[in-house]
C-alpha atoms as a PDB file:
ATOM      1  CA  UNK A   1       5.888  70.690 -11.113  1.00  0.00           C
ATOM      2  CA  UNK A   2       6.710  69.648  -7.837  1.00  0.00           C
ATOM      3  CA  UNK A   3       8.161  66.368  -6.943  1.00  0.00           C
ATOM      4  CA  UNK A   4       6.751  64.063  -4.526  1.00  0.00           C
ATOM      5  CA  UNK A   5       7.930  60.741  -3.368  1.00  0.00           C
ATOM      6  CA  UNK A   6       6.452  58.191  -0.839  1.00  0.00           C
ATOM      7  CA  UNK A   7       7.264  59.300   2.442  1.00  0.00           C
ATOM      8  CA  UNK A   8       8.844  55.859   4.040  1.00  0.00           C
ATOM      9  CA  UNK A   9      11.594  56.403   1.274  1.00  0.00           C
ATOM     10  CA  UNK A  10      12.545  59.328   3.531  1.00  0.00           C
ATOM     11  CA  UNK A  11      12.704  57.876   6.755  1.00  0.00           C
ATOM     12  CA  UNK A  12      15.779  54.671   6.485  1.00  0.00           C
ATOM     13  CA  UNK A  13      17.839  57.075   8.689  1.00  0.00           C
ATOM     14  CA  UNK A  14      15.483  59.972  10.196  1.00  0.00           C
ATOM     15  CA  UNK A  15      16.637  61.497  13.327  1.00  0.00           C
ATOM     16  CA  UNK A  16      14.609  64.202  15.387  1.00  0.00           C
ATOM     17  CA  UNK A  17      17.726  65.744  15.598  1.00  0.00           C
ATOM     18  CA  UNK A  18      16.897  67.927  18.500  1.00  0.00           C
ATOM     19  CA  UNK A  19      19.988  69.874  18.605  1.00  0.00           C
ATOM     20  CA  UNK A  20      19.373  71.318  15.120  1.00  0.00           C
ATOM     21  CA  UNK A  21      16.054  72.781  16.363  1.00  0.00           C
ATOM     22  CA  UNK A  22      18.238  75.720  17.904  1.00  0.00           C
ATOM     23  CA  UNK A  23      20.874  75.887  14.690  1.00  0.00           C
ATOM     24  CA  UNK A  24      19.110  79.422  13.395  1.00  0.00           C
ATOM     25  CA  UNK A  25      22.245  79.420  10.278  1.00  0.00           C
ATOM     26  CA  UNK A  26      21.707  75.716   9.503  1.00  0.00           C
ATOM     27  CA  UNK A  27      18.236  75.527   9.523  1.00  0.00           C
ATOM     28  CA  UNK A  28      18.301  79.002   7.290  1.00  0.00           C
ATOM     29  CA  UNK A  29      20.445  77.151   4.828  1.00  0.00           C
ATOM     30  CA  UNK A  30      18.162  74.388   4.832  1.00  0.00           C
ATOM     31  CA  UNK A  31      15.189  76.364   4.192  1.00  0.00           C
ATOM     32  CA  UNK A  32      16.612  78.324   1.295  1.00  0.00           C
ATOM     33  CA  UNK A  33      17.306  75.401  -0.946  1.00  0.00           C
ATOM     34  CA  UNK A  34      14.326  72.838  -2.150  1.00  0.00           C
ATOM     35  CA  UNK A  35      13.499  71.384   0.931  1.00  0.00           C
ATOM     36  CA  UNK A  36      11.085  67.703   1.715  1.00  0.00           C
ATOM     37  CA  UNK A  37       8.121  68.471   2.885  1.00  0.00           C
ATOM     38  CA  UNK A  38       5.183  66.434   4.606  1.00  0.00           C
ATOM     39  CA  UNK A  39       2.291  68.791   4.425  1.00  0.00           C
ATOM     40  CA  UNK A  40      -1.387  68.610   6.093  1.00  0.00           C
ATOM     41  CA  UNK A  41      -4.209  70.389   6.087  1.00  0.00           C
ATOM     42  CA  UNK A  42      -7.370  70.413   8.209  1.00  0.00           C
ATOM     43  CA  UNK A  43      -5.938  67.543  10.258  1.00  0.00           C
ATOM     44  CA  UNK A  44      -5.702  65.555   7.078  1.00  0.00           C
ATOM     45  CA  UNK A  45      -2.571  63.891   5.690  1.00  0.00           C
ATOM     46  CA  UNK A  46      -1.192  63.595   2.391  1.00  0.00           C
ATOM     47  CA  UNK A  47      -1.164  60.352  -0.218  1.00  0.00           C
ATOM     48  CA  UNK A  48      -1.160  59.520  -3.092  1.00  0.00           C
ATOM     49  CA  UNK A  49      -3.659  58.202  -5.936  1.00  0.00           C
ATOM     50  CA  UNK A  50      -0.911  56.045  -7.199  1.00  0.00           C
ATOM     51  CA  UNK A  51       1.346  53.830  -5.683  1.00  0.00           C
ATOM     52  CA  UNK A  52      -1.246  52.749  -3.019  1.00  0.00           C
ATOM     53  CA  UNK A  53      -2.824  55.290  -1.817  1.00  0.00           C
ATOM     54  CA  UNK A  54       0.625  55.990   0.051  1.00  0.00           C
ATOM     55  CA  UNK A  55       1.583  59.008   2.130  1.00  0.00           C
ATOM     56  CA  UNK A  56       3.271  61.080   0.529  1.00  0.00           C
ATOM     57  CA  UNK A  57       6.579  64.141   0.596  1.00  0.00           C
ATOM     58  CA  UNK A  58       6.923  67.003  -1.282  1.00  0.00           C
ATOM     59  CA  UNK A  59      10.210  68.407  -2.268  1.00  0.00           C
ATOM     60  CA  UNK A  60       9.630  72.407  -3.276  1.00  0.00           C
ATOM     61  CA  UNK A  61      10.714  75.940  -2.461  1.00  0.00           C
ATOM     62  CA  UNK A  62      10.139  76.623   1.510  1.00  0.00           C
ATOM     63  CA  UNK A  63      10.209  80.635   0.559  1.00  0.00           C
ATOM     64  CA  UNK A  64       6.863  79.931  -1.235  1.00  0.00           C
ATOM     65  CA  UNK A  65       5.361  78.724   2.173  1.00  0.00           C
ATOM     66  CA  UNK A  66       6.515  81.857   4.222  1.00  0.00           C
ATOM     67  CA  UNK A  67       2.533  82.277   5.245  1.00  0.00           C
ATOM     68  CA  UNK A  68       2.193  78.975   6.042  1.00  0.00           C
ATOM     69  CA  UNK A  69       3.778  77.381   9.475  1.00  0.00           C
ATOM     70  CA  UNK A  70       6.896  75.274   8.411  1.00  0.00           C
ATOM     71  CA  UNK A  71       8.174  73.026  11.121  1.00  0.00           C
ATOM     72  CA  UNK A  72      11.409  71.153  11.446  1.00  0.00           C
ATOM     73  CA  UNK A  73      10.823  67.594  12.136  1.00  0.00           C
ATOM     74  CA  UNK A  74      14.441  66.333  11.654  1.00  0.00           C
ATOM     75  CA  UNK A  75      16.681  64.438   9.411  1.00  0.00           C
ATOM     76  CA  UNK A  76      16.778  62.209   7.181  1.00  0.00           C
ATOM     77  CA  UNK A  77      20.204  60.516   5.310  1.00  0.00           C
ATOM     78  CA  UNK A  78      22.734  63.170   4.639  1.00  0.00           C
ATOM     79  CA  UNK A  79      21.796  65.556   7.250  1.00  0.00           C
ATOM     80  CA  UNK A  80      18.915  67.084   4.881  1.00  0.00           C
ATOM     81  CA  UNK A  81      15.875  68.666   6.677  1.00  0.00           C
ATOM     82  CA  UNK A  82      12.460  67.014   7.104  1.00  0.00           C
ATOM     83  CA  UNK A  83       9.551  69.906   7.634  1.00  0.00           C
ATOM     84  CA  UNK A  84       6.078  69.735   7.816  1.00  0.00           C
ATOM     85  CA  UNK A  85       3.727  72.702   6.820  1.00  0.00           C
ATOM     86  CA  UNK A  86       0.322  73.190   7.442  1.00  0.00           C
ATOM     87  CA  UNK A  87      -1.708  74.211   4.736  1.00  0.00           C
ATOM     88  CA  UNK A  88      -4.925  75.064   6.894  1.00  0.00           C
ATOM     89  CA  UNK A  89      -4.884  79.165   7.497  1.00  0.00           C
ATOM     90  CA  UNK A  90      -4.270  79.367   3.623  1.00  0.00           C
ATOM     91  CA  UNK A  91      -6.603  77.127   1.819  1.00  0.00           C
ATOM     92  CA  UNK A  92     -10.614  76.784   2.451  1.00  0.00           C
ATOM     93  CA  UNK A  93     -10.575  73.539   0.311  1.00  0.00           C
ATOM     94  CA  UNK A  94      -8.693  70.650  -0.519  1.00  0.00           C
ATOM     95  CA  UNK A  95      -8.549  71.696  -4.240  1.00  0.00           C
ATOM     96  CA  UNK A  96      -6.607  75.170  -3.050  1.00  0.00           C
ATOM     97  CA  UNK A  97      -4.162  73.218  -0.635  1.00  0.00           C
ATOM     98  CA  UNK A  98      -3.356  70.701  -3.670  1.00  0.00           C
ATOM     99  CA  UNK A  99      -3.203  73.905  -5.832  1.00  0.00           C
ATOM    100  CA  UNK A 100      -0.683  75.645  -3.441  1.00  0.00           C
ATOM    101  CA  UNK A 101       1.500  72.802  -3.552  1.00  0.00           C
ATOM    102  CA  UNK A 102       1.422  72.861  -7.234  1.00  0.00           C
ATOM    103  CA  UNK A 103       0.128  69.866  -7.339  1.00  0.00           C
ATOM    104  CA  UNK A 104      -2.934  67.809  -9.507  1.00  0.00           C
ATOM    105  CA  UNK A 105      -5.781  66.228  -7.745  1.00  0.00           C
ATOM    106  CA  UNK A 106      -4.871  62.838  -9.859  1.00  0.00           C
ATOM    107  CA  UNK A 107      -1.462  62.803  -8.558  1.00  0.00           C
ATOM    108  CA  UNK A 108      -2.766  63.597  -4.483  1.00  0.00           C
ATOM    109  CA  UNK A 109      -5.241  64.189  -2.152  1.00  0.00           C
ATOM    110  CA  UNK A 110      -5.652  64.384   1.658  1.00  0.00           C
ATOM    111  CA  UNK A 111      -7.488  62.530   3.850  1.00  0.00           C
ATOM    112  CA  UNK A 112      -8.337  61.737   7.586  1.00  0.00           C
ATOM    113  CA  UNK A 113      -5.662  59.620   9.285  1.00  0.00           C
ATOM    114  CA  UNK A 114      -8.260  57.640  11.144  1.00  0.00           C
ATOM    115  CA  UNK A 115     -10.159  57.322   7.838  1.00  0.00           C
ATOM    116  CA  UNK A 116      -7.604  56.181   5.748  1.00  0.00           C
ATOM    117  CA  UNK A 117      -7.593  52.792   4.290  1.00  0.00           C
ATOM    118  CA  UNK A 118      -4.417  51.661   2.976  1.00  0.00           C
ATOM    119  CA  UNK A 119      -1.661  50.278   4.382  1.00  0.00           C
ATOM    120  CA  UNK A 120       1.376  52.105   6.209  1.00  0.00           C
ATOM    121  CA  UNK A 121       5.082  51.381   7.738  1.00  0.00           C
ATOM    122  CA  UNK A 122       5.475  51.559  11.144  1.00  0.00           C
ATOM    123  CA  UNK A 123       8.115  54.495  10.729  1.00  0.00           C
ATOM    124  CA  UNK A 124       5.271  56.492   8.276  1.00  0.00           C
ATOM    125  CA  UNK A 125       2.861  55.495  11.141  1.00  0.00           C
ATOM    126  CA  UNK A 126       5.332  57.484  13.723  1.00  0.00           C
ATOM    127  CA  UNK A 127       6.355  60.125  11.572  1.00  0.00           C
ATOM    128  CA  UNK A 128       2.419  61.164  10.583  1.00  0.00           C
ATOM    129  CA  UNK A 129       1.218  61.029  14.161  1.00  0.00           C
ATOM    130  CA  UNK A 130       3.730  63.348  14.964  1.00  0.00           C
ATOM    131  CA  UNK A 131       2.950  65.544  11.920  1.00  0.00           C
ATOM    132  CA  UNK A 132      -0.435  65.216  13.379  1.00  0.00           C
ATOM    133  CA  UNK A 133       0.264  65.785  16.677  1.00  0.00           C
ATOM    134  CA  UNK A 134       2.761  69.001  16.398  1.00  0.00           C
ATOM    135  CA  UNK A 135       0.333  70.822  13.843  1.00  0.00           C
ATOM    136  CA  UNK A 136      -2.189  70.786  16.344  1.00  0.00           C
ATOM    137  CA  UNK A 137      -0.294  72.182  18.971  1.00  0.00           C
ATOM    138  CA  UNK A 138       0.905  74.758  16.808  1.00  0.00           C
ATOM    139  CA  UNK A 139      -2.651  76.053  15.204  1.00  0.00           C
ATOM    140  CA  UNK A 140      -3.985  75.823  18.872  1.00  0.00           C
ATOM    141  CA  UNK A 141      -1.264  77.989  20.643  1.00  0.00           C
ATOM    142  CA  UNK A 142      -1.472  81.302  18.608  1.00  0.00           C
ATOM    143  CA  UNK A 143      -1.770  83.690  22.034  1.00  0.00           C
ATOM    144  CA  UNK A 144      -0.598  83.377  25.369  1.00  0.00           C
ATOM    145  CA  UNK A 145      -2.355  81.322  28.008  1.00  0.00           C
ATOM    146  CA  UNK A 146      -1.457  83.522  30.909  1.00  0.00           C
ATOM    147  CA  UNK A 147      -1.495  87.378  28.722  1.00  0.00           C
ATOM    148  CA  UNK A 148      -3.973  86.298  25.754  1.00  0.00           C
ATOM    149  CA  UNK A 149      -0.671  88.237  23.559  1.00  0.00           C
ATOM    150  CA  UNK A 150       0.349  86.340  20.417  1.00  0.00           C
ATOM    151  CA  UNK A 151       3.013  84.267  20.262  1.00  0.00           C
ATOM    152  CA  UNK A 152       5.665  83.233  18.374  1.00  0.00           C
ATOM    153  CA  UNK A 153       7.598  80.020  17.027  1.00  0.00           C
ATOM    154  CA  UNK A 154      10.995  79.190  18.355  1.00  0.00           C
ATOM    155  CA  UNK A 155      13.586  76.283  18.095  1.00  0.00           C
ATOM    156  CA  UNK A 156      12.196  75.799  14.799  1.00  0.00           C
ATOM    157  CA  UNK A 157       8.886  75.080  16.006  1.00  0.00           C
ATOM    158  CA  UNK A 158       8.786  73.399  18.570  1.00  0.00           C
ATOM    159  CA  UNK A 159       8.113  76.205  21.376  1.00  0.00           C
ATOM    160  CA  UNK A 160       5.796  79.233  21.059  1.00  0.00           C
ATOM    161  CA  UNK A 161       7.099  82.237  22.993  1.00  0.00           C
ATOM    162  CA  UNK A 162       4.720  85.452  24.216  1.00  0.00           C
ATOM    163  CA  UNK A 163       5.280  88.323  22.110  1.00  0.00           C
ATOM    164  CA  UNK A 164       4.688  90.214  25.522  1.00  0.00           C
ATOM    165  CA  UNK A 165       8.342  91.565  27.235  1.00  0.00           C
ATOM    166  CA  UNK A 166       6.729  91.727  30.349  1.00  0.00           C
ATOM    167  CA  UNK A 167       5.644  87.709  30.041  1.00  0.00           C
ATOM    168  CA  UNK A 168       7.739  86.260  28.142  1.00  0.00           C
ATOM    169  CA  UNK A 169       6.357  82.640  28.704  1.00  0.00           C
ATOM    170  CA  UNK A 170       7.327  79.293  26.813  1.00  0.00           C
ATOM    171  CA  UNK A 171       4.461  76.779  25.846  1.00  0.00           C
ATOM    172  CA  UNK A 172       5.749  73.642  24.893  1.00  0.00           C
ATOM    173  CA  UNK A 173       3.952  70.556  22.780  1.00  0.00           C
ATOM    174  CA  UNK A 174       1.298  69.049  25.220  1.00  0.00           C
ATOM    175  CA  UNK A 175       0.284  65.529  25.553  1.00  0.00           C
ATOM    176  CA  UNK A 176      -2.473  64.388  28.134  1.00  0.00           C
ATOM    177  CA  UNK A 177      -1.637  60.701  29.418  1.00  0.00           C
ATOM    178  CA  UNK A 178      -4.630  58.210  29.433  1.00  0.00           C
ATOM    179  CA  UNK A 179      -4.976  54.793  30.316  1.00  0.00           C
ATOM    180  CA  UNK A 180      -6.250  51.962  28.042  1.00  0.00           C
ATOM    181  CA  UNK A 181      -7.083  48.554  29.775  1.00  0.00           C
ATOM    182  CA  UNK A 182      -7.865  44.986  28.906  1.00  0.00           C
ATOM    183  CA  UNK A 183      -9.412  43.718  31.837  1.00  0.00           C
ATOM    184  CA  UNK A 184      -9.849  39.615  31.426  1.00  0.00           C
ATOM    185  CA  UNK A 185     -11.454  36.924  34.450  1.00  0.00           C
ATOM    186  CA  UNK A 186     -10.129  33.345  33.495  1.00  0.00           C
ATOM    187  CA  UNK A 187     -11.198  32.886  29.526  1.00  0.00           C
ATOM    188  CA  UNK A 188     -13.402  36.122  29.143  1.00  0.00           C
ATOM    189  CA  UNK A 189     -12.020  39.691  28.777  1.00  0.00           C
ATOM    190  CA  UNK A 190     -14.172  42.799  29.250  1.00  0.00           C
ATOM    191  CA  UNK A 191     -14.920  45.227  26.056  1.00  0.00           C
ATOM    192  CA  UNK A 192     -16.940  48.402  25.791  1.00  0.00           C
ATOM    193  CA  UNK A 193     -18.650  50.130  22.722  1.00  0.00           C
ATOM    194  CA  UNK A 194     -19.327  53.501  22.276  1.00  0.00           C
ATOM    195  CA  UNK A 195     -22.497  55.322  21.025  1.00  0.00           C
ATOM    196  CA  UNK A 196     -20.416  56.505  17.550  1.00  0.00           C
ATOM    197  CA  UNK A 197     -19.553  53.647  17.092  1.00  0.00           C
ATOM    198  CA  UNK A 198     -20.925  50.974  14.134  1.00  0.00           C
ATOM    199  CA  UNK A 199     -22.749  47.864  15.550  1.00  0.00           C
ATOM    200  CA  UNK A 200     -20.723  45.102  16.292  1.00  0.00           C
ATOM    201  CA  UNK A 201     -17.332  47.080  17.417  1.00  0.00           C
ATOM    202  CA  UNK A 202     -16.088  46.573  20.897  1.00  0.00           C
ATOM    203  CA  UNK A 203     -13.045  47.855  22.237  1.00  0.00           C
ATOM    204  CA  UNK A 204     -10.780  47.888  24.873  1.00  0.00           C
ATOM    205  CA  UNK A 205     -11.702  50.506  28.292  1.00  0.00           C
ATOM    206  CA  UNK A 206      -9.785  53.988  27.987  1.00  0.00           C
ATOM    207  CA  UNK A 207      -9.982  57.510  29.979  1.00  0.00           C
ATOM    208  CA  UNK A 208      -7.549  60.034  30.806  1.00  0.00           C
ATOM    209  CA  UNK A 209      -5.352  60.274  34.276  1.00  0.00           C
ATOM    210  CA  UNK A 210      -6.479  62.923  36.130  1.00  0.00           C
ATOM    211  CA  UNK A 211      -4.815  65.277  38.181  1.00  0.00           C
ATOM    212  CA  UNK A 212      -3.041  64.197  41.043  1.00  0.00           C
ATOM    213  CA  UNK A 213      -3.599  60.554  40.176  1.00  0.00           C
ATOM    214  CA  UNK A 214      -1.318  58.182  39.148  1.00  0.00           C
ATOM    215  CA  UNK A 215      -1.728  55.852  36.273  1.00  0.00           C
ATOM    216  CA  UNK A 216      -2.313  52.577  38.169  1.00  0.00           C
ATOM    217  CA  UNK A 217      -4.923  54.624  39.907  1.00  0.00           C
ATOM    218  CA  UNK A 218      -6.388  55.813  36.633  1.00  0.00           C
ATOM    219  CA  UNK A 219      -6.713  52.360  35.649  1.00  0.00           C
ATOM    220  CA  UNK A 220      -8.776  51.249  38.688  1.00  0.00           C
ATOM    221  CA  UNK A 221     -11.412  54.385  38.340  1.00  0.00           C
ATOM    222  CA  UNK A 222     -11.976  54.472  35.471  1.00  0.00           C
ATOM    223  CA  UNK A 223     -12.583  50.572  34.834  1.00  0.00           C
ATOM    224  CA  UNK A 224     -14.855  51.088  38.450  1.00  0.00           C
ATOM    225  CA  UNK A 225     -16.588  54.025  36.925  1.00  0.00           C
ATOM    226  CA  UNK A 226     -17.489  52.782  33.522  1.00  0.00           C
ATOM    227  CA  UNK A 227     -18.586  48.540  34.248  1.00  0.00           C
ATOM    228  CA  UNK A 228     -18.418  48.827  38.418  1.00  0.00           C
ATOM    229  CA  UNK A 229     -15.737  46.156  37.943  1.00  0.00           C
ATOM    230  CA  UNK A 230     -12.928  46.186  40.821  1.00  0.00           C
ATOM    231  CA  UNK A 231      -9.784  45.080  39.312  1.00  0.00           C
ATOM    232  CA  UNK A 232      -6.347  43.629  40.954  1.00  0.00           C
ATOM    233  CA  UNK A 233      -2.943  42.765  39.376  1.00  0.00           C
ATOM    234  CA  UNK A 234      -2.836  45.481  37.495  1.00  0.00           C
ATOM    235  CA  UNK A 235       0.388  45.191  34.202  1.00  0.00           C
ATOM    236  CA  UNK A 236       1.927  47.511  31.979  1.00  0.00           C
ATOM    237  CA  UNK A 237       1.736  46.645  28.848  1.00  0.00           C
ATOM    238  CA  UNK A 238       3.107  49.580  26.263  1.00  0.00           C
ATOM    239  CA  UNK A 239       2.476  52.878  25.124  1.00  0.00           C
ATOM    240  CA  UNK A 240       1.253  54.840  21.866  1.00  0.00           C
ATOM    241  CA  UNK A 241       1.110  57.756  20.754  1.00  0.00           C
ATOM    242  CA  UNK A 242      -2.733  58.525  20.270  1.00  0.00           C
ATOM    243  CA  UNK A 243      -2.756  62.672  18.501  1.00  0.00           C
ATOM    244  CA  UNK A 244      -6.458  62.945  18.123  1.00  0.00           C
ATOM    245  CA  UNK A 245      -5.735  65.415  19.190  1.00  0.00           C
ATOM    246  CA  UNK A 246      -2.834  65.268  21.821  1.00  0.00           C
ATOM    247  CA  UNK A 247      -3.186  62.158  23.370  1.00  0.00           C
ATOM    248  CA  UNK A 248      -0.375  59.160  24.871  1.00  0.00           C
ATOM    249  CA  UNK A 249      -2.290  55.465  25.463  1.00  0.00           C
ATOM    250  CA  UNK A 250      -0.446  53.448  28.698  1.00  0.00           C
ATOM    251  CA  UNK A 251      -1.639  50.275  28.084  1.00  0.00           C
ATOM    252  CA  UNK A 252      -2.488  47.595  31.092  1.00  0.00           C
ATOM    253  CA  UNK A 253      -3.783  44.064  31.392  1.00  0.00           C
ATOM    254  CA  UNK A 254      -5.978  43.654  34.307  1.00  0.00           C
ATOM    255  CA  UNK A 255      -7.796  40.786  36.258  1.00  0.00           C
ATOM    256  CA  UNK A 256     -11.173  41.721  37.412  1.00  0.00           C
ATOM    257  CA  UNK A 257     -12.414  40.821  40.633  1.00  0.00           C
ATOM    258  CA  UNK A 258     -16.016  40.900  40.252  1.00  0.00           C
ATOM    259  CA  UNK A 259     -18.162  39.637  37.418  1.00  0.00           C
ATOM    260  CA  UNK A 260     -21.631  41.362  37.129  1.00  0.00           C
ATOM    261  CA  UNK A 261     -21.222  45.004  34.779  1.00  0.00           C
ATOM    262  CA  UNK A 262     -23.254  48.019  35.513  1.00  0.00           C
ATOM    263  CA  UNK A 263     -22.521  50.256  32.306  1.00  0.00           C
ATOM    264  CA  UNK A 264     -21.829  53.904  32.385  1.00  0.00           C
ATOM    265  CA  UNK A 265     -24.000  56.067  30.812  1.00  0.00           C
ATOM    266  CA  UNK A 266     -21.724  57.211  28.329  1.00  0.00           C
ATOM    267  CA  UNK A 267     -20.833  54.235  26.828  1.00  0.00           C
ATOM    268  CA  UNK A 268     -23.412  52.032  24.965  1.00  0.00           C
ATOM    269  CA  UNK A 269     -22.633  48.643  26.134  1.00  0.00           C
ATOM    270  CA  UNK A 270     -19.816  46.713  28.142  1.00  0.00           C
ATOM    271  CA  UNK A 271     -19.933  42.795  27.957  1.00  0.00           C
ATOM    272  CA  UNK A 272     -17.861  39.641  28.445  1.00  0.00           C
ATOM    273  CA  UNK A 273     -16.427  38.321  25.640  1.00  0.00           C
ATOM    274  CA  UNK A 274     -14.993  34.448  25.950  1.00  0.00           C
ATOM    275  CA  UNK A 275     -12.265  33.741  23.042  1.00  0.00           C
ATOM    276  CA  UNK A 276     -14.316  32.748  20.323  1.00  0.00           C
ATOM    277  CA  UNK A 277     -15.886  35.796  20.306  1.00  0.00           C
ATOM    278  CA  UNK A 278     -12.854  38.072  20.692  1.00  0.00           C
ATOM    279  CA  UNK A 279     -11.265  36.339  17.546  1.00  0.00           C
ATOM    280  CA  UNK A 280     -14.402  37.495  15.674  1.00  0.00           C
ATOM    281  CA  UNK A 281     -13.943  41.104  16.815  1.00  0.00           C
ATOM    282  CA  UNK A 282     -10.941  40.837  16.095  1.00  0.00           C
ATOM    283  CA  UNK A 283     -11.344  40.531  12.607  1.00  0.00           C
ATOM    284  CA  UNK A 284     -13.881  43.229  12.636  1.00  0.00           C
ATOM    285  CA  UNK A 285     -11.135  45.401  14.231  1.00  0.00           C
ATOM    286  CA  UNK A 286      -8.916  44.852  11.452  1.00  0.00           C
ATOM    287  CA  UNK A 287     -10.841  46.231   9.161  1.00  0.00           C
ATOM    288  CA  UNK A 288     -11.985  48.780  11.051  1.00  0.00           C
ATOM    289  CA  UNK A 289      -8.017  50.310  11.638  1.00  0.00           C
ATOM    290  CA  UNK A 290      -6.218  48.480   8.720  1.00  0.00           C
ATOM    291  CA  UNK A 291      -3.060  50.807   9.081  1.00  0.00           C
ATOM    292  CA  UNK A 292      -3.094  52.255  13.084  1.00  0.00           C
ATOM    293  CA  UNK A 293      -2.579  48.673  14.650  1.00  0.00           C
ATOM    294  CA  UNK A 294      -4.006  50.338  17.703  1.00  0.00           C
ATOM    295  CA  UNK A 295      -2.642  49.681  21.003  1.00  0.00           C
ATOM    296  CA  UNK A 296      -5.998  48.373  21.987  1.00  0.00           C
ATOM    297  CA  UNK A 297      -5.946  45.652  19.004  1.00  0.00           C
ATOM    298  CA  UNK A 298      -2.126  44.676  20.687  1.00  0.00           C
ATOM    299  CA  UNK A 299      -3.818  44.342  24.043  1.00  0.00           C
ATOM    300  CA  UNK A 300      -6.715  42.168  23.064  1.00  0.00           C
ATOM    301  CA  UNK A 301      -4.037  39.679  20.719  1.00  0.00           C
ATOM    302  CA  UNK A 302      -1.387  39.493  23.488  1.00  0.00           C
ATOM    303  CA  UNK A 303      -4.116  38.313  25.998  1.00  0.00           C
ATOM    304  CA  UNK A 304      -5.562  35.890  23.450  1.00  0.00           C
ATOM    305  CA  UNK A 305      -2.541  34.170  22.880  1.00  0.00           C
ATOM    306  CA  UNK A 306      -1.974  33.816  26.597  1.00  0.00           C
ATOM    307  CA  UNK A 307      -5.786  32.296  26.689  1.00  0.00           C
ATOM    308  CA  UNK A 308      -5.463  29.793  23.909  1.00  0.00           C
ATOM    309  CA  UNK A 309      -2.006  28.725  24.520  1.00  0.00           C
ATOM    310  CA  UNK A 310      -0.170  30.325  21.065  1.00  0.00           C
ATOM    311  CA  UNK A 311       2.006  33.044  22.663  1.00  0.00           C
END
């Protein structure tokens, strides 16, 4: 039987330990002895039934997996490997991923990041999106973009190469910058709801840079294109990594100019909300993303403390 163990247990010490990624004899070594594991499947993550519902590692044979995409994610204490392997090509459902890791559907299952409702570290937080993040590159770059030939993993994953001699080209892990804004007039801030989403959830404004544009610029469209709101004083307020699928959040406070919303047709309402009301979607929010503490939820808390005073 495999062993497992929760996955923050792993990660006092983890490194990405770049320079291993081109260390063909030590990553060989690593790979030939029982190795940790995070595995996925379908864009799902791992946990557990017990302890939590916490995410999970697996410590088994790597040579078992040679089907399967293994990539090195870096180190942990004592210099030992962390991989991830993605159980997708090989297993239709979630009872034949469980069943490849030897593993008992009591003891595991896999689930939907997003979907997910326990609780998580901030270092399992980092360490799954990036699980989440390079698997998806790595399913979606099987052939060349330029010679449609098939490529092939280097530097332990983390660069597909073209098969083709003539081409030759490196494709590298892509992430697509977009912009996520809290745009606030005196003791109101401006939220937006999408179609999907459940009645009564509001969020913060969001779209992707485009090219040629630069963020602060990004930030003005889009906030002009979804409310016709001009906005001034724009701030930066943080980033996060967003992989569904391959996305970075820049996050900015803004002050709008103008007052009166005309809402975009793709999003299902945008609205002033004064404090009392963000405090209630707040809550809602929180129960919404219980683990993710979303870089929108940071946005809409940092400006309320600046509106009541707490900060």
């Amino acid at each position: 039987m495999a062993k497992l163990m929760v996955l923050d247990s792993l990660l006092r010490k983890f490194d990405r330990a770049s320079h291993r990624r081109r260390d063909s004899e030590w990553l060989s070594d690593q790979l030939k002895a029982p190795a940790w594991i995070v595995p996925s499947w379908k864009g799902q993550n791992f946990f557990a039934h017990e302890d939590d519902h916490r995410p999970l590692a697996i410590r088994v044979e790597p040579q078992a997996f040679d089907s399967e995409p293994i990539v090195f994610l870096g180190t942990q204490a004592d210099d030992q490997a962390l991989f991830a392997l993605d159980l997708s090509a090989r297993a239709d459902t979630q009872s034949e991923a469980l069943a490849r890791l030897q593993v008992t559907e009591s003891a595991a299952f896999f689930t939907n990041l997003r979907s997910y409702q326990g609780q998580l570290t901030p270092a399992e937080r980092g360490l799954l999106f990036y699980v989440r993040a390079l698997t998806h590159w790595y399913a979606t770059q099987r052939f060349c973009h330029l010679c449609a030939s098939p490529t092939c993993p280097d530097e332990a994953g983390h660069v597909m190469v073209c098969t083709n001699e003539s081409c030759k080209t490196q494709i590298f892990p892509r992430t697509d910058p977009a912009t996520i804004m809290l745009v606030h007039k005196e003791n109101r801030c401006l939220l937006g709801r999408q179609p999907s989403w459940p009645e009564g959830i509001y969020s913060t404004l969001a779209g992707f840079v485009e090219a040629g544009e630069s963020v602060e610029q990004a930030v003005i469209r889009e906030v002009k294109e979804e409310t016709c709101i001009d906005v001034t004083n724009l701030r930066y307020f943080g980033s996060q990594p967003w992989p569904f699928p391959q996305s970075l959040m820049l996050g900015f406070h803004a002050e709008a100019i103008n007052t009166e919303i005309v809402c975009a047709p793709e999003l299902a309402e945008v609205r002033w909300f004064d404090v009392y009301e963000t405090h209630a979607l707040m809550a809602r929010l929180d129960l919404r993303y219980p683990h993710l503490d979303t870089i929108a939820r940071r946005l809409i808390r940092a400006w309320l403390e600046r509106a009541t005073g707490s900060g």
